[in-house]
N, C-alpha and C. Protein backbone atom coordinates (compact mmCIF):
# COMPACT_ATOMS: atom_id res chain seq x y z
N UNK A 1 35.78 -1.45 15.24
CA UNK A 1 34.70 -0.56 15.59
C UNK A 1 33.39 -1.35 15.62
N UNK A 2 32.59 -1.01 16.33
CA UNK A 2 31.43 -2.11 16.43
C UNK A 2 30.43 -1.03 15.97
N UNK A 3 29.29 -2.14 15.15
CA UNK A 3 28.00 -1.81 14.62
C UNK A 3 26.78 -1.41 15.84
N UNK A 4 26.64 -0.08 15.35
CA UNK A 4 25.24 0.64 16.15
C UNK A 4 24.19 0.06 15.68
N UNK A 5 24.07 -0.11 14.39
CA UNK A 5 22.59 -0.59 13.70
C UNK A 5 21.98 -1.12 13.40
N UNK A 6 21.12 -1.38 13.59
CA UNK A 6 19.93 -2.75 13.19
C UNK A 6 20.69 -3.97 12.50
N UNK A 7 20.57 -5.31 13.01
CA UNK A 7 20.71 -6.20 11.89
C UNK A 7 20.80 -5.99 10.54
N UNK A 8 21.25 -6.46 9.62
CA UNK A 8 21.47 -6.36 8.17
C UNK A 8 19.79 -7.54 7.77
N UNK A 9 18.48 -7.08 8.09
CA UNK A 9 17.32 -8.17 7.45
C UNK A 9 17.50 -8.76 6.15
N UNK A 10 18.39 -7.99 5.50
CA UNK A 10 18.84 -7.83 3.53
C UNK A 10 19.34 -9.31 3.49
N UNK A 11 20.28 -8.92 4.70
CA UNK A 11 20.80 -10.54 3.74
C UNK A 11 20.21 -11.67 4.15
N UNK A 12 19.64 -11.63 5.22
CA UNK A 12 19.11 -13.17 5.63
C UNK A 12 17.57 -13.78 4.88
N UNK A 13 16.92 -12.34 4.62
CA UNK A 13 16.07 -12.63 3.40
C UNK A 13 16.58 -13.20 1.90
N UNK A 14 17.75 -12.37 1.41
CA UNK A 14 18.74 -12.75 0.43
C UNK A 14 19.06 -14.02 -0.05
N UNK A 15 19.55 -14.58 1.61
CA UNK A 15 19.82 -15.49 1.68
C UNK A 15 19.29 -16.79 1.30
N UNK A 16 17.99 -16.40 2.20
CA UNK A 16 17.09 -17.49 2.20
C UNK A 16 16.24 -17.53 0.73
N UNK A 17 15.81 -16.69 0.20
CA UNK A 17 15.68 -16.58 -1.36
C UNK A 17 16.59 -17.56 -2.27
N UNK A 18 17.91 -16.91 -1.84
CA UNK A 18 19.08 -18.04 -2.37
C UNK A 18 18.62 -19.48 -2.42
N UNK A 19 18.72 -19.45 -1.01
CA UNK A 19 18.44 -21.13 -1.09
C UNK A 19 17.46 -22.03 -1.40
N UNK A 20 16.59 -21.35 -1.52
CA UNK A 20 15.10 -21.63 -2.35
C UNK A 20 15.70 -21.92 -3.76
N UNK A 21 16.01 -21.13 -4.16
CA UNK A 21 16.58 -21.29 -6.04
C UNK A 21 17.79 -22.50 -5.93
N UNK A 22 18.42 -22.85 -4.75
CA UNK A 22 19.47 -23.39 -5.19
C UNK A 22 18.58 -24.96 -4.91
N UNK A 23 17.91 -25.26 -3.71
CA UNK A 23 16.75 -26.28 -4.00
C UNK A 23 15.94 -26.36 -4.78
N UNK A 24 15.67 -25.58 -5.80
CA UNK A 24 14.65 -25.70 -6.96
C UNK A 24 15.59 -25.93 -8.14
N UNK A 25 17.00 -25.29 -8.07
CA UNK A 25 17.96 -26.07 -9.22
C UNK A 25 18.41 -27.25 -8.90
N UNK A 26 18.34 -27.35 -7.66
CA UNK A 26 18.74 -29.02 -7.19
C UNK A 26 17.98 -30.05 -7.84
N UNK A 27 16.41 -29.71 -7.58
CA UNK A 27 15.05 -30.95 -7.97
C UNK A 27 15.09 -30.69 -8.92
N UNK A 28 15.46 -29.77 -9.87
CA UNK A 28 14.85 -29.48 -11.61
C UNK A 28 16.14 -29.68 -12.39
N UNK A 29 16.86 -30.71 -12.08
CA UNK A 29 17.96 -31.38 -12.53
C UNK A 29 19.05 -30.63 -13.43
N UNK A 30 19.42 -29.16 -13.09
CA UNK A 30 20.26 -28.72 -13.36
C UNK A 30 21.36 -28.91 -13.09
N UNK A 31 22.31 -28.64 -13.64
CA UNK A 31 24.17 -29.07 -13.42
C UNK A 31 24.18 -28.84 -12.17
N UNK A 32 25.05 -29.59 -11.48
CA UNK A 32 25.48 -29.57 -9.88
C UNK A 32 25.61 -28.29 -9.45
N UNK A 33 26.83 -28.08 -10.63
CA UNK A 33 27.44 -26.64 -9.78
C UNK A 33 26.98 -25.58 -9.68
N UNK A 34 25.64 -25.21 -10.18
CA UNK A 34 24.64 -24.25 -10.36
C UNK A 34 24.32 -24.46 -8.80
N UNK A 35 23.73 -25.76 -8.26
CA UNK A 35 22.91 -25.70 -7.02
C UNK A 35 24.25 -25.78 -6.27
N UNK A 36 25.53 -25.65 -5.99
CA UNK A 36 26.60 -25.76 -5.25
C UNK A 36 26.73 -23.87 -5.18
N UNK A 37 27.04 -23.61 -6.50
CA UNK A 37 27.07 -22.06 -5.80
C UNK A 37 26.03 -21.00 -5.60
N UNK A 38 24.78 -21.52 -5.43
CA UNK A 38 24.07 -21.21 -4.80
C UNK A 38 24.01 -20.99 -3.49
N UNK A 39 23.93 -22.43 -3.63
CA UNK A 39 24.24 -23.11 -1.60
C UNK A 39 25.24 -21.92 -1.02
N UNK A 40 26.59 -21.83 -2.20
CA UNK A 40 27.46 -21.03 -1.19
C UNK A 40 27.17 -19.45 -0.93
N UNK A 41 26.53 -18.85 -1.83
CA UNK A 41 26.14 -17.85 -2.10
C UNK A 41 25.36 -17.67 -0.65
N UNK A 42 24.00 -18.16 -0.67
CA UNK A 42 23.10 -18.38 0.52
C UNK A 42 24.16 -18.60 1.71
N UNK A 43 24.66 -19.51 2.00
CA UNK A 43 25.79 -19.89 3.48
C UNK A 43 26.35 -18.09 3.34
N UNK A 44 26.74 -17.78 2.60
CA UNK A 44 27.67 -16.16 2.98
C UNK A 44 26.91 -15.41 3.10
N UNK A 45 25.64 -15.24 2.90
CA UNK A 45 24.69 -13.97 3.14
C UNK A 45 24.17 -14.19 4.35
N UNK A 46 23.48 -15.58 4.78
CA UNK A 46 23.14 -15.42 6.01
C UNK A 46 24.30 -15.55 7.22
N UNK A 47 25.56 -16.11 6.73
CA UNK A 47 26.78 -15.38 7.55
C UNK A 47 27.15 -14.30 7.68
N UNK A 48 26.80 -13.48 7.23
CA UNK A 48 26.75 -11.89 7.11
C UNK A 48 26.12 -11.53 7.94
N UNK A 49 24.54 -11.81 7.86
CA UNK A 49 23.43 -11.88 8.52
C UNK A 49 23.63 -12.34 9.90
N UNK A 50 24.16 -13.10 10.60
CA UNK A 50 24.71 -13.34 11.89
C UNK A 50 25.61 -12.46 12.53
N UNK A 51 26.68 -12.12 11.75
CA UNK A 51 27.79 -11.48 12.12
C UNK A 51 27.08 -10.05 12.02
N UNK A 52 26.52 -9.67 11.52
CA UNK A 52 25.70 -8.04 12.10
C UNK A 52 24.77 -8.28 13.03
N UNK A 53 24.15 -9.68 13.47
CA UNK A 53 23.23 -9.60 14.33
C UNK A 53 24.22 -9.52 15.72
N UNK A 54 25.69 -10.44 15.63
CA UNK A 54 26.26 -10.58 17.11
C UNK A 54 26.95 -9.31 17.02
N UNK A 55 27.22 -8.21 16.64
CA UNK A 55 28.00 -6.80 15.85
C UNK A 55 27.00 -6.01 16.97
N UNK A 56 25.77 -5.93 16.43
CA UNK A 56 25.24 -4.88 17.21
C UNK A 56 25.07 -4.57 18.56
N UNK A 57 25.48 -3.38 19.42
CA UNK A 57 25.77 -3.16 20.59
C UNK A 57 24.53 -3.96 21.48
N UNK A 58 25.13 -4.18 22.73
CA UNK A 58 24.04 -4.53 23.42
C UNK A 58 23.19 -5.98 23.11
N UNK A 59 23.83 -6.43 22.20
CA UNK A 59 22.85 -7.93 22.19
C UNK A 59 22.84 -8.93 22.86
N UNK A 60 21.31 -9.42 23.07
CA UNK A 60 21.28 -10.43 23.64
C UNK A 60 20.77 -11.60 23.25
N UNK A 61 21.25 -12.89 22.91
CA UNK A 61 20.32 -13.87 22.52
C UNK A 61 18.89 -14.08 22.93
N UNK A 62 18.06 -14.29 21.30
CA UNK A 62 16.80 -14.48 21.76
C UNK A 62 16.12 -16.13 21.43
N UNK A 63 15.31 -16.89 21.73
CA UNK A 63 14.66 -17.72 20.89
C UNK A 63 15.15 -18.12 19.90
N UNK A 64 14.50 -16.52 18.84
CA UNK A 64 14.41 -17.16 17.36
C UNK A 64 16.42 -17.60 16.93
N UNK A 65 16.98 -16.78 17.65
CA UNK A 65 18.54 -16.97 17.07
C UNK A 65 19.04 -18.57 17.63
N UNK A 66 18.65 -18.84 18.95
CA UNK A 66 18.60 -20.00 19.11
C UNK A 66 17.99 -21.48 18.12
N UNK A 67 17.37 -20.97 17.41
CA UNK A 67 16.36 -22.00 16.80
C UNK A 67 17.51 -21.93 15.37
N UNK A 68 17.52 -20.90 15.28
CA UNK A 68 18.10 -20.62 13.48
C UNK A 68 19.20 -21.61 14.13
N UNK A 69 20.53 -20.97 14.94
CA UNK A 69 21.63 -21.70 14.82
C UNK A 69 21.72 -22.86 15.14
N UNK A 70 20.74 -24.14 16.20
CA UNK A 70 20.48 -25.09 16.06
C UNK A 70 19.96 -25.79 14.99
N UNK A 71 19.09 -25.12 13.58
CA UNK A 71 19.19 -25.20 12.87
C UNK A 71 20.28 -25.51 11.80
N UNK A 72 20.97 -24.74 12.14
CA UNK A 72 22.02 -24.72 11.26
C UNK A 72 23.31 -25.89 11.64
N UNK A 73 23.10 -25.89 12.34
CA UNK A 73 24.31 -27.00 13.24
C UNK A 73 23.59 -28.81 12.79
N UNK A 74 22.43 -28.93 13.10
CA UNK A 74 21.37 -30.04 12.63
C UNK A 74 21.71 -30.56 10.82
N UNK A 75 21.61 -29.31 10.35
CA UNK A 75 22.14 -29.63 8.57
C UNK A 75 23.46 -29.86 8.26
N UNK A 76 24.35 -29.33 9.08
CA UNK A 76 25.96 -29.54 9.25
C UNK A 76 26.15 -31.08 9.06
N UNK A 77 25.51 -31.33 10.39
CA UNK A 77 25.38 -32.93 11.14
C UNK A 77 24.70 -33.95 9.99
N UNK A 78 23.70 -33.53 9.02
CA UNK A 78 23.04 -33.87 8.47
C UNK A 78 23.73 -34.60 7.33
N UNK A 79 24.29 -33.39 6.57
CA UNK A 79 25.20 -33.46 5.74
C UNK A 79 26.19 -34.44 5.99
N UNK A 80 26.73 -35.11 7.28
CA UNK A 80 27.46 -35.62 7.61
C UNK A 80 26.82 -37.10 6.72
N UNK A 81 26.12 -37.41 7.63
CA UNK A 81 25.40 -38.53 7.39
C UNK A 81 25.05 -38.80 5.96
N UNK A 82 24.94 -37.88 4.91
CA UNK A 82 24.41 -37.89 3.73
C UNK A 82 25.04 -38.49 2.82
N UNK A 83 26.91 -37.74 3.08
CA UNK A 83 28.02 -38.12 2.36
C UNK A 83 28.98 -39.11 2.75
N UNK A 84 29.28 -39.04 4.35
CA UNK A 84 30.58 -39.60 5.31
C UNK A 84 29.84 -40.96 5.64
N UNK A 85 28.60 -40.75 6.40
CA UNK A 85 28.37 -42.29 6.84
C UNK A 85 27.24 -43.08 5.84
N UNK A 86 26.54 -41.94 4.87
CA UNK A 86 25.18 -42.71 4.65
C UNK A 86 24.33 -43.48 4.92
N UNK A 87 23.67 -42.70 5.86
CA UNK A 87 22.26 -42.92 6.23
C UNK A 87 21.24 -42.10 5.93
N UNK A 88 20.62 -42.68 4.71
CA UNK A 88 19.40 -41.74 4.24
C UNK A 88 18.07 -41.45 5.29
N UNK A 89 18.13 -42.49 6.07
CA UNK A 89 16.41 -42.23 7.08
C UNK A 89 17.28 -41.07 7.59
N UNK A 90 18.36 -41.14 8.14
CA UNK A 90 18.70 -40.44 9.42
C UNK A 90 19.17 -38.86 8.89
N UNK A 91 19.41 -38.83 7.53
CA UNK A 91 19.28 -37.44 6.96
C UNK A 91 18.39 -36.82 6.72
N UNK A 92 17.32 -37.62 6.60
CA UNK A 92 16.20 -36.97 6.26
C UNK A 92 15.43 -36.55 7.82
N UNK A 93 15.70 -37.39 8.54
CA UNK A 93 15.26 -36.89 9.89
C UNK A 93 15.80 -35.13 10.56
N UNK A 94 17.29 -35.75 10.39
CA UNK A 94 18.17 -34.72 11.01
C UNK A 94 17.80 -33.19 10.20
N UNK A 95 17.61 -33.43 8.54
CA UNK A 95 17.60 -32.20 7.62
C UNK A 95 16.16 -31.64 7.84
N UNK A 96 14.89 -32.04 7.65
CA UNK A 96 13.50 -32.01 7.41
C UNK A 96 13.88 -31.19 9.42
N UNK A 97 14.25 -31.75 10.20
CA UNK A 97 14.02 -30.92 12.10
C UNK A 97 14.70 -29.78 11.37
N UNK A 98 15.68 -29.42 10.84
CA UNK A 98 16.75 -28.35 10.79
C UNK A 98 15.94 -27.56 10.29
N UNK A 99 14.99 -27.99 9.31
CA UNK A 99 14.42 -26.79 8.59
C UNK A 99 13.51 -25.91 9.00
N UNK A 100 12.86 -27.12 10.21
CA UNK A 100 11.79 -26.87 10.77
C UNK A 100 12.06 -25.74 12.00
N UNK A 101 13.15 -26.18 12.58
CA UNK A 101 13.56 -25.55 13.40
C UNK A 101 14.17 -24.25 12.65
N UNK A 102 14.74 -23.85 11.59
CA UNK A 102 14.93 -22.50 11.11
C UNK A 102 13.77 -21.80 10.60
N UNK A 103 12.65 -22.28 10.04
CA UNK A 103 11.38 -21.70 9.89
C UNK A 103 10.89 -21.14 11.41
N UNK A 104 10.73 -21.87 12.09
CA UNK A 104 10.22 -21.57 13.93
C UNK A 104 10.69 -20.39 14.20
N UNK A 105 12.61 -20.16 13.87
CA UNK A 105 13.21 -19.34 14.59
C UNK A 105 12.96 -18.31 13.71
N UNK A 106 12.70 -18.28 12.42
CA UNK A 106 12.49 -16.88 11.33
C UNK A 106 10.80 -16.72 11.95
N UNK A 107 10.20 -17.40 11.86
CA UNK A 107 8.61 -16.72 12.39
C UNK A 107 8.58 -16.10 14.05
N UNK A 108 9.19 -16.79 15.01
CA UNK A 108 9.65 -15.85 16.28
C UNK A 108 10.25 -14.56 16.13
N UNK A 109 11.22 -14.61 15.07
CA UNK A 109 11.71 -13.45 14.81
C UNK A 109 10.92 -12.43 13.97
N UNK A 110 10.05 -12.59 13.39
CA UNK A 110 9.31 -11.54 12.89
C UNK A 110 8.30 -11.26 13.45
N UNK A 111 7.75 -12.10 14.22
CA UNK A 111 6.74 -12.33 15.41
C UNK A 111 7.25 -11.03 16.43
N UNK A 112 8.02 -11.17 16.89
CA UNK A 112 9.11 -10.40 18.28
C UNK A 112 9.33 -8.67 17.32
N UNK A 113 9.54 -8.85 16.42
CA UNK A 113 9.62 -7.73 15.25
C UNK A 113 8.51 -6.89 15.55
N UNK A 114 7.44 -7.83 14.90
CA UNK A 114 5.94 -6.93 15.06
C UNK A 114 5.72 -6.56 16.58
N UNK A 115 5.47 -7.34 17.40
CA UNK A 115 5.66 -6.85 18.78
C UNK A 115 6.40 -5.87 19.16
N UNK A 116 7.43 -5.76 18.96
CA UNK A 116 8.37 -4.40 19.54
C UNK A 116 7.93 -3.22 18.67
N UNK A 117 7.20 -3.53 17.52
CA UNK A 117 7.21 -2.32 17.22
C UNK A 117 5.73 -1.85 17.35
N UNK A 118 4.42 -3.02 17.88
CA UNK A 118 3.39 -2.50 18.03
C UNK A 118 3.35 -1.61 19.40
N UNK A 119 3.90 -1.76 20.05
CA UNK A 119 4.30 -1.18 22.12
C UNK A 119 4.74 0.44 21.78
């Protein structure tokens, strides 16, 4: 059965909250696995958060979803490099665009938000 209703905003805010705490347990030298299930915590909420955005009838890709999931694909790649090949310049390149590029696509999207609903 497919979703009539608005995006789920809950979790991708959720989410992203998440991952704030799980980078602030990362730098403030808490046990690994604290900032690991974080990370995973965050990865399933804003997967949630996708899967109600492609759910709802009638959608069409915009911008900001473009930016997030290039985003997200950039840190994948990132990650690669971090653990598999190690290259620190080139993670920090690849991770620092990803972020940038998911900030872009969350401010378009609330940007496009306010707009549709000032009209």
């Amino acid at each position: 059965m497919k979703q009539t209703q608005k995006p789920k905003k809950a979790f991708l805010y959720s989410g992203l909250g998440i991952l704030l705490a799980a980078f602030a347990a990362g730098r403030t030298g808490m046990p690994a696995y604290v900032f690991w299930i974080l990370l995973g915590a965050a990865v399933t909420l804003k997967t949630l958060f996708l899967i109600s955005v492609f759910r709802v009838k009638g959608f069409r890709p915009a911008l900001w979803l473009y930016l997030i999931l290039t985003g997200v694909a950039l840190i994948l790649v990132a990650l690669l490099f971090r653990t598999v090949f190690h290259a620190p310049a080139l993670y920090g390149i690849l991770f620092y665009s990803a972020v940038s590029l998911k900030v872009a696509g969350l401010i378009l999207m609330l940007y496009s938000g306010i707009r549709k609903t000032s009209r």
